[in-house]
C-alpha atoms as a PDB file:
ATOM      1  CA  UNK A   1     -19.557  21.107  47.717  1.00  0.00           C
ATOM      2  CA  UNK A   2     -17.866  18.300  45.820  1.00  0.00           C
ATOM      3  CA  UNK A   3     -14.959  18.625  48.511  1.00  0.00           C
ATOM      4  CA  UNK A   4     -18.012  17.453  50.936  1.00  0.00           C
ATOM      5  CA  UNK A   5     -19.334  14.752  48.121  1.00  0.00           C
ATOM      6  CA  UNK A   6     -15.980  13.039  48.250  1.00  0.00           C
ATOM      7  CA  UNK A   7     -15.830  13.109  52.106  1.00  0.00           C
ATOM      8  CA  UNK A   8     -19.043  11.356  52.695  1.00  0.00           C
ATOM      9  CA  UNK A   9     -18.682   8.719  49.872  1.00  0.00           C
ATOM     10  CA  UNK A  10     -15.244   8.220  51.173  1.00  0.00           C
ATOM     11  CA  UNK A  11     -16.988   7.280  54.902  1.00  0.00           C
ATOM     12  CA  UNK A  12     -19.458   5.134  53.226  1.00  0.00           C
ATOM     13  CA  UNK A  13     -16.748   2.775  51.497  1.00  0.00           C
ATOM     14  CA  UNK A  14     -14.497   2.745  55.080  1.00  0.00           C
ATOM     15  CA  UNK A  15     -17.493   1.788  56.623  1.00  0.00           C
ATOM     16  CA  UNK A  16     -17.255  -1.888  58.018  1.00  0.00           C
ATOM     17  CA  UNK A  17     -19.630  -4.587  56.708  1.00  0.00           C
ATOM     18  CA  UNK A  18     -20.447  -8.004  58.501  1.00  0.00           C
ATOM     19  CA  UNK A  19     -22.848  -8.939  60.916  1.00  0.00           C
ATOM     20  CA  UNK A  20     -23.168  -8.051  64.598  1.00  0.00           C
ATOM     21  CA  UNK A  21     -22.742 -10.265  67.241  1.00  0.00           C
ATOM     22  CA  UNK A  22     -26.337 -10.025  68.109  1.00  0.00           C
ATOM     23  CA  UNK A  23     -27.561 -11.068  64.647  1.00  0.00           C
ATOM     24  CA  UNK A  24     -25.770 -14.093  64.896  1.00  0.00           C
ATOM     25  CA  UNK A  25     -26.335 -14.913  67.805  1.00  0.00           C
ATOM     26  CA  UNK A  26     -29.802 -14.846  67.496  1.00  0.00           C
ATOM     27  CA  UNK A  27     -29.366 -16.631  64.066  1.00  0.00           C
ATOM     28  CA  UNK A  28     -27.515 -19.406  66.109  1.00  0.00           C
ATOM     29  CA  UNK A  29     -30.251 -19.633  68.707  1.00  0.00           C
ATOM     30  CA  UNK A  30     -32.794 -20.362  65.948  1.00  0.00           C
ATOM     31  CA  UNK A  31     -30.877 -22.834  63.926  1.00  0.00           C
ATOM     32  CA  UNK A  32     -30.653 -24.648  67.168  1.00  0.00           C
ATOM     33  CA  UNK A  33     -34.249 -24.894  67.796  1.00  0.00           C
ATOM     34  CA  UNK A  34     -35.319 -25.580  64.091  1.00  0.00           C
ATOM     35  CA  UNK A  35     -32.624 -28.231  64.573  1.00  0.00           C
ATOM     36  CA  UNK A  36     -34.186 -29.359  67.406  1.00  0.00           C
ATOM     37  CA  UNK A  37     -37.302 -30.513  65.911  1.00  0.00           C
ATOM     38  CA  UNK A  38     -35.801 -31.421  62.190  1.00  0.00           C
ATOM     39  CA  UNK A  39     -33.643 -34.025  64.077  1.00  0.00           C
ATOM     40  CA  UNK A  40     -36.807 -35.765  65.887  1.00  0.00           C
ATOM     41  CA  UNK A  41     -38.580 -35.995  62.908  1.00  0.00           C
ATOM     42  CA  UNK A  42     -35.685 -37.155  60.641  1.00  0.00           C
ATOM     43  CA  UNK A  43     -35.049 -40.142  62.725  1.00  0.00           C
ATOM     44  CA  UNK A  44     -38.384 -41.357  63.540  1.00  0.00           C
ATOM     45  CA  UNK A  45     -39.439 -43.597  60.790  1.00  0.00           C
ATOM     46  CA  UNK A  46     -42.622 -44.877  61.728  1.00  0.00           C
ATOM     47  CA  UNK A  47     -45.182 -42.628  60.056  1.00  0.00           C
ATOM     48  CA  UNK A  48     -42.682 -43.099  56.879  1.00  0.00           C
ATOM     49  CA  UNK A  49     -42.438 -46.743  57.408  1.00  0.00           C
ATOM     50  CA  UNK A  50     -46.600 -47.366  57.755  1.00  0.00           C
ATOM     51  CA  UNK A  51     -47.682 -44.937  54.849  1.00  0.00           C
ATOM     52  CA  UNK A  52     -44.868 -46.582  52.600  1.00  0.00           C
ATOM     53  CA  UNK A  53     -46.222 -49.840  53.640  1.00  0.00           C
ATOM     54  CA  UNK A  54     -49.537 -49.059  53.412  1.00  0.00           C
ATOM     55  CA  UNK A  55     -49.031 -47.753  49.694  1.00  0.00           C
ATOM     56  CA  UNK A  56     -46.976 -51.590  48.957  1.00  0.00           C
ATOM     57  CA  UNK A  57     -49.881 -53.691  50.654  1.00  0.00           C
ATOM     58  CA  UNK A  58     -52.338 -51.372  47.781  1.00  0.00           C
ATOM     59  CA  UNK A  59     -50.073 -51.777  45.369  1.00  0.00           C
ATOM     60  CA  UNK A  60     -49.153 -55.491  45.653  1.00  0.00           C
ATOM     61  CA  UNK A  61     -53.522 -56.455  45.830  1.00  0.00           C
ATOM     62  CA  UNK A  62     -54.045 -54.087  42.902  1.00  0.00           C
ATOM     63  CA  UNK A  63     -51.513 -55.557  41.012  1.00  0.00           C
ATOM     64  CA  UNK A  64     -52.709 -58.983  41.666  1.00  0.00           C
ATOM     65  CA  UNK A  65     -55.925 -58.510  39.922  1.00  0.00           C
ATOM     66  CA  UNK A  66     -55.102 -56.430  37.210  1.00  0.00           C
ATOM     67  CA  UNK A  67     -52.578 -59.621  36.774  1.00  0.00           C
ATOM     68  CA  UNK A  68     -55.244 -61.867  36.987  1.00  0.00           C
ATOM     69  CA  UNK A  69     -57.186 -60.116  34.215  1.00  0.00           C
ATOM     70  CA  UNK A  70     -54.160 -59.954  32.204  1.00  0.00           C
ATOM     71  CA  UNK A  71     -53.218 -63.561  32.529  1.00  0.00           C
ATOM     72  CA  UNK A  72     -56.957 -64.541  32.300  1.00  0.00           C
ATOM     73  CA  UNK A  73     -55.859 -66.982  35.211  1.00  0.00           C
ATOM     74  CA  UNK A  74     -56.710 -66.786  39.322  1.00  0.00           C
ATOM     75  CA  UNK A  75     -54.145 -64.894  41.330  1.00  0.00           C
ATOM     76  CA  UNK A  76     -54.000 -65.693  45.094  1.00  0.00           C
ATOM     77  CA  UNK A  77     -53.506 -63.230  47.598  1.00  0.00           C
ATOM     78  CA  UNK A  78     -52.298 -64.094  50.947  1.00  0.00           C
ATOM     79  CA  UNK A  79     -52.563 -61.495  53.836  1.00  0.00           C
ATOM     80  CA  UNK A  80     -51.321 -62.744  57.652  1.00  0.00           C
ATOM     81  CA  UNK A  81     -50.314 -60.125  60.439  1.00  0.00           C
ATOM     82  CA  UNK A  82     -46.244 -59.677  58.892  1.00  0.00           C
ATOM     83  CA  UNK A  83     -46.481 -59.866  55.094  1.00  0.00           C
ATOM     84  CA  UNK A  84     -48.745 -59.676  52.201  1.00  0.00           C
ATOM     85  CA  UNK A  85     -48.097 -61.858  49.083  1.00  0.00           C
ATOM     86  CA  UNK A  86     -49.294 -62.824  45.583  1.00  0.00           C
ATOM     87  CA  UNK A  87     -48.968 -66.359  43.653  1.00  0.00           C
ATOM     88  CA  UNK A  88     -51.202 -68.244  41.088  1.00  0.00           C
ATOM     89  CA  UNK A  89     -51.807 -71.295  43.253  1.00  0.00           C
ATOM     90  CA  UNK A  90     -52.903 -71.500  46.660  1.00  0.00           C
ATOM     91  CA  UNK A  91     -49.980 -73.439  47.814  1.00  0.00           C
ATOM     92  CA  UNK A  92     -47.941 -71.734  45.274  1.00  0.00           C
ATOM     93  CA  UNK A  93     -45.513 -74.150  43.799  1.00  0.00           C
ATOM     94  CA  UNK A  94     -42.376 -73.136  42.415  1.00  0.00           C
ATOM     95  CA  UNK A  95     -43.826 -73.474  39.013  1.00  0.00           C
ATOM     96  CA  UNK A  96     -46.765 -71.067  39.826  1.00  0.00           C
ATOM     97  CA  UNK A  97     -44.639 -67.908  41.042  1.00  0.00           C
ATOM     98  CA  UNK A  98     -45.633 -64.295  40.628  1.00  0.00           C
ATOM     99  CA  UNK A  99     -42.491 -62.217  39.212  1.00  0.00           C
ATOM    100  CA  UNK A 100     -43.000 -58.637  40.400  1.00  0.00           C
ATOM    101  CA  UNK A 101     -42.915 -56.172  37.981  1.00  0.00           C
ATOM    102  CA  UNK A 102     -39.635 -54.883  39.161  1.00  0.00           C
ATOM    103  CA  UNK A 103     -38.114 -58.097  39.273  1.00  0.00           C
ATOM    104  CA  UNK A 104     -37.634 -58.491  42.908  1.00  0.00           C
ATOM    105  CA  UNK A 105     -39.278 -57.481  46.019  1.00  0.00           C
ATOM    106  CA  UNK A 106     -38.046 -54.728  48.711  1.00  0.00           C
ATOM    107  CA  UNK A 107     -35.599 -56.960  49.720  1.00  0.00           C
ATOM    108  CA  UNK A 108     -35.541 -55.031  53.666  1.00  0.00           C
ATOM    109  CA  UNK A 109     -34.936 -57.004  56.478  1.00  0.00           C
ATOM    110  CA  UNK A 110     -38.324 -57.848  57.272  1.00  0.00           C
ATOM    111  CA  UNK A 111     -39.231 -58.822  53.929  1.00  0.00           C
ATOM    112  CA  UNK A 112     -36.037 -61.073  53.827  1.00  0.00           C
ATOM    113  CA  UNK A 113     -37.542 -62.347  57.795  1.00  0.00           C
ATOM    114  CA  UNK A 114     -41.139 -62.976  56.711  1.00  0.00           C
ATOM    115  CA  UNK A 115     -40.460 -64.153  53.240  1.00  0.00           C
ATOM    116  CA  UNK A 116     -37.523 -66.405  52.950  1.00  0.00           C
ATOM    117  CA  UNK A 117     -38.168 -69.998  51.257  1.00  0.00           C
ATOM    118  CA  UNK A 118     -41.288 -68.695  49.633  1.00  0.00           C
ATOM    119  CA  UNK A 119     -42.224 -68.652  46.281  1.00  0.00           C
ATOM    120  CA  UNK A 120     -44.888 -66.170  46.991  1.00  0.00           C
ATOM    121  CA  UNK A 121     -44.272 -62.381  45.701  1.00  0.00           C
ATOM    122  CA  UNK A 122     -44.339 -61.472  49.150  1.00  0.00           C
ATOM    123  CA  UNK A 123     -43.548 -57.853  50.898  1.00  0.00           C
ATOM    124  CA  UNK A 124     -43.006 -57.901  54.798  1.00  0.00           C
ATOM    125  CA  UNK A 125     -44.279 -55.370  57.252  1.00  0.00           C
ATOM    126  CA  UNK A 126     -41.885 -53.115  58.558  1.00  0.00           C
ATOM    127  CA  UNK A 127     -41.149 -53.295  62.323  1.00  0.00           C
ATOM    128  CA  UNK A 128     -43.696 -51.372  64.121  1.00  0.00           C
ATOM    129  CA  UNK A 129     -46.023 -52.144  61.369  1.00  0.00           C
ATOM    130  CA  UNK A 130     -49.078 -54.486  61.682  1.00  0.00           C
ATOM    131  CA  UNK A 131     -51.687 -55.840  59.009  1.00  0.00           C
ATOM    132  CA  UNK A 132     -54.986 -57.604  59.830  1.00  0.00           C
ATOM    133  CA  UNK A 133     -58.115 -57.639  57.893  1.00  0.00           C
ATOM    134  CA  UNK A 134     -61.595 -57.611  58.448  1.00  0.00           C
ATOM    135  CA  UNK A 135     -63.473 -59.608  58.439  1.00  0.00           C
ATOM    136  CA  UNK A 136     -60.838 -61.705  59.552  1.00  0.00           C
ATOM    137  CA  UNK A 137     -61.482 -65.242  57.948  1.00  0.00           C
ATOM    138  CA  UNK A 138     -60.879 -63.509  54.424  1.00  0.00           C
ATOM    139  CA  UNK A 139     -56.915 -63.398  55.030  1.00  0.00           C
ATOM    140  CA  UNK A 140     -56.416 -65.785  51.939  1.00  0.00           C
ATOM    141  CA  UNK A 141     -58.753 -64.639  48.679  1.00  0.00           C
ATOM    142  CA  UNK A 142     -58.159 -65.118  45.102  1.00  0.00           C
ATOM    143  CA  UNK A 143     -59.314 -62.891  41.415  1.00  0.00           C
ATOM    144  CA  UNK A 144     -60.395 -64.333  39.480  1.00  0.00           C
ATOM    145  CA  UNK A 145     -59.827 -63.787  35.321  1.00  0.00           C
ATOM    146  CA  UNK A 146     -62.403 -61.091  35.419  1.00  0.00           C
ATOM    147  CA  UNK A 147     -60.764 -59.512  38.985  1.00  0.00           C
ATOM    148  CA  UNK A 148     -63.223 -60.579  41.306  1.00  0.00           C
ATOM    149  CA  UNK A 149     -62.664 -61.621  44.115  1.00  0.00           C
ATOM    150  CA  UNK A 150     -63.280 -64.975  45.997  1.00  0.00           C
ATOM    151  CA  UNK A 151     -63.061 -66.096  49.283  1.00  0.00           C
ATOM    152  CA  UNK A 152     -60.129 -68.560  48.730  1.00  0.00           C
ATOM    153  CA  UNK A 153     -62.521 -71.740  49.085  1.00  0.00           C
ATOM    154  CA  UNK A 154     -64.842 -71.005  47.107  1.00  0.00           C
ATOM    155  CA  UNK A 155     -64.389 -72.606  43.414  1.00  0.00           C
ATOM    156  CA  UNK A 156     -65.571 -70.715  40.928  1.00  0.00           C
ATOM    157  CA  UNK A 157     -68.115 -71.058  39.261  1.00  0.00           C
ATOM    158  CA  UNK A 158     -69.575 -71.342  42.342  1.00  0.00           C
ATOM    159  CA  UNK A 159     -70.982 -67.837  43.552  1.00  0.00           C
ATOM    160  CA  UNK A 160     -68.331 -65.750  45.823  1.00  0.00           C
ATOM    161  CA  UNK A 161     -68.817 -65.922  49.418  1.00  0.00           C
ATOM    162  CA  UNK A 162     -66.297 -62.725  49.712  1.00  0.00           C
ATOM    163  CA  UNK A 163     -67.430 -60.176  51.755  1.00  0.00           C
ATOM    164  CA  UNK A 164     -69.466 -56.863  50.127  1.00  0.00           C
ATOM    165  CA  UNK A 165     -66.244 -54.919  51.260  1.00  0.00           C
ATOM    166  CA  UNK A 166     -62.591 -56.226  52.555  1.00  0.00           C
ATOM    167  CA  UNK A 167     -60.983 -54.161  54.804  1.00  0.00           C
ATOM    168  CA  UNK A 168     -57.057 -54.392  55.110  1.00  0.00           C
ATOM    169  CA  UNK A 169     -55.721 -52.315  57.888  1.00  0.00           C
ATOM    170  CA  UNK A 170     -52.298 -50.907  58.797  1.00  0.00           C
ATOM    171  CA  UNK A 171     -50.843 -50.092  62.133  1.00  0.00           C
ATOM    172  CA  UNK A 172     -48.478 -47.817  62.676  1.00  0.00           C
ATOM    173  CA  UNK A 173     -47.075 -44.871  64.174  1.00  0.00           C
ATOM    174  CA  UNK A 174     -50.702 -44.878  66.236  1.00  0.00           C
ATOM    175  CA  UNK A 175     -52.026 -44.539  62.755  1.00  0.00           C
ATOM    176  CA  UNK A 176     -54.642 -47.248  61.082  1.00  0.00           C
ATOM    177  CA  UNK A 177     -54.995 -46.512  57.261  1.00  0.00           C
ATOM    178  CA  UNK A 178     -57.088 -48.916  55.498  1.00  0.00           C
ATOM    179  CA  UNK A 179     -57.121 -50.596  51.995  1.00  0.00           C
ATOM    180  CA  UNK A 180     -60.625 -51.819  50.585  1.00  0.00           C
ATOM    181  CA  UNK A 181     -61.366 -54.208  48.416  1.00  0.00           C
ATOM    182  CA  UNK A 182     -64.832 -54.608  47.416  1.00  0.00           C
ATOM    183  CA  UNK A 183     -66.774 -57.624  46.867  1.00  0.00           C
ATOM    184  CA  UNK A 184     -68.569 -56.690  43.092  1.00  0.00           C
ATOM    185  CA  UNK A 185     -65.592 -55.461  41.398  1.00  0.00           C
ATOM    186  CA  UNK A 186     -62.490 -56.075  43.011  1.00  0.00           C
ATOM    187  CA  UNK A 187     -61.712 -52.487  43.140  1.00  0.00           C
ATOM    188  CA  UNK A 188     -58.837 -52.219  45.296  1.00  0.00           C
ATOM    189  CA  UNK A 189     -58.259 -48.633  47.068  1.00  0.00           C
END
């Protein structure tokens, strides 16, 4: 009996270990086709590019009225169909620029395209990427030192001919996403 014990442990440690050629094979086949699609989607920025915007174009508006609250001063925001951009004057004079909180903008290609010579905090759109608003006419607004927002000629205290709710939209990737800003409070989301 332990003669037979030895034998069959003996087989067991001879026996060779690996992988068949089968296994991978098939392992092969399937890295190739999860490959496949990885690849496509690694490489095609555009839903990246338009949410990432999107978030910036929030980001940027938000920050321009919790800066004008701050500052207890107006902050212009101007919003055309490549960039979107923050100063404290509406013509924005080199005296009256808005430092971003990280001390520069993106600095991508676009934003360098769009925004070059400004003094505006400004962040271009990716390519691919569109802005518009709506209603359209309110492209240029302004907080005021409470955050609310003004159609850019309307002088305070004069009442605020802003619309009830401004909608920002993003295009891209065959995606809209949409920033409001509404007309009471300024509440930018």
């Amino acid at each position: 009996m332990p003669q037979r014990l030895a034998l069959t442990q003996a087989r067991l440690q001879c026996r060779p270990r690996g992988f068949t050629l089968i296994e991978l094979v098939a392992v092969l086949v399937l890295a190739g086709l999860l490959a496949t699609f990885a690849v496509n989607r690694f490489f095609q920025r555009d839903t990246f590019d338009a949410r990432g915007f999107a978030d910036q174009v929030t980001n940027i508006v938000r920050y321009g009225q919790k800066l004008a609250v701050a500052q207890n001063r107006a902050v212009f925001v101007r919003i055309d169909a490549n960039s979107v951009a923050l100063c404290f004057d509406a013509v924005c004079s080199a005296d009256q620029k808005v430092v971003p909180p990280a001390g520069k903008n993106s600095g991508s290609k676009e934003t360098q395209q769009y925004c070059l010579g400004s003094n505006w905090l400004c962040e271009g759109s990716p390519s691919g990427v569109t802005l518009s608003t709506d209603p359209v006419d309110t492209a240029g607004f302004y907080f005021d030192a409470l955050g609310q927002p003004y159609a850019q000629d309307d002088v305070f205290p004069k009442s605020s001919t802003f619309p009830a709710r401004l909608k920002i939209s993003i295009q891209g990737d065959g995606t809209t996403r949409n920033v409001m800003v509404e007309g009471e409070t300024g509440y930018v989301h």
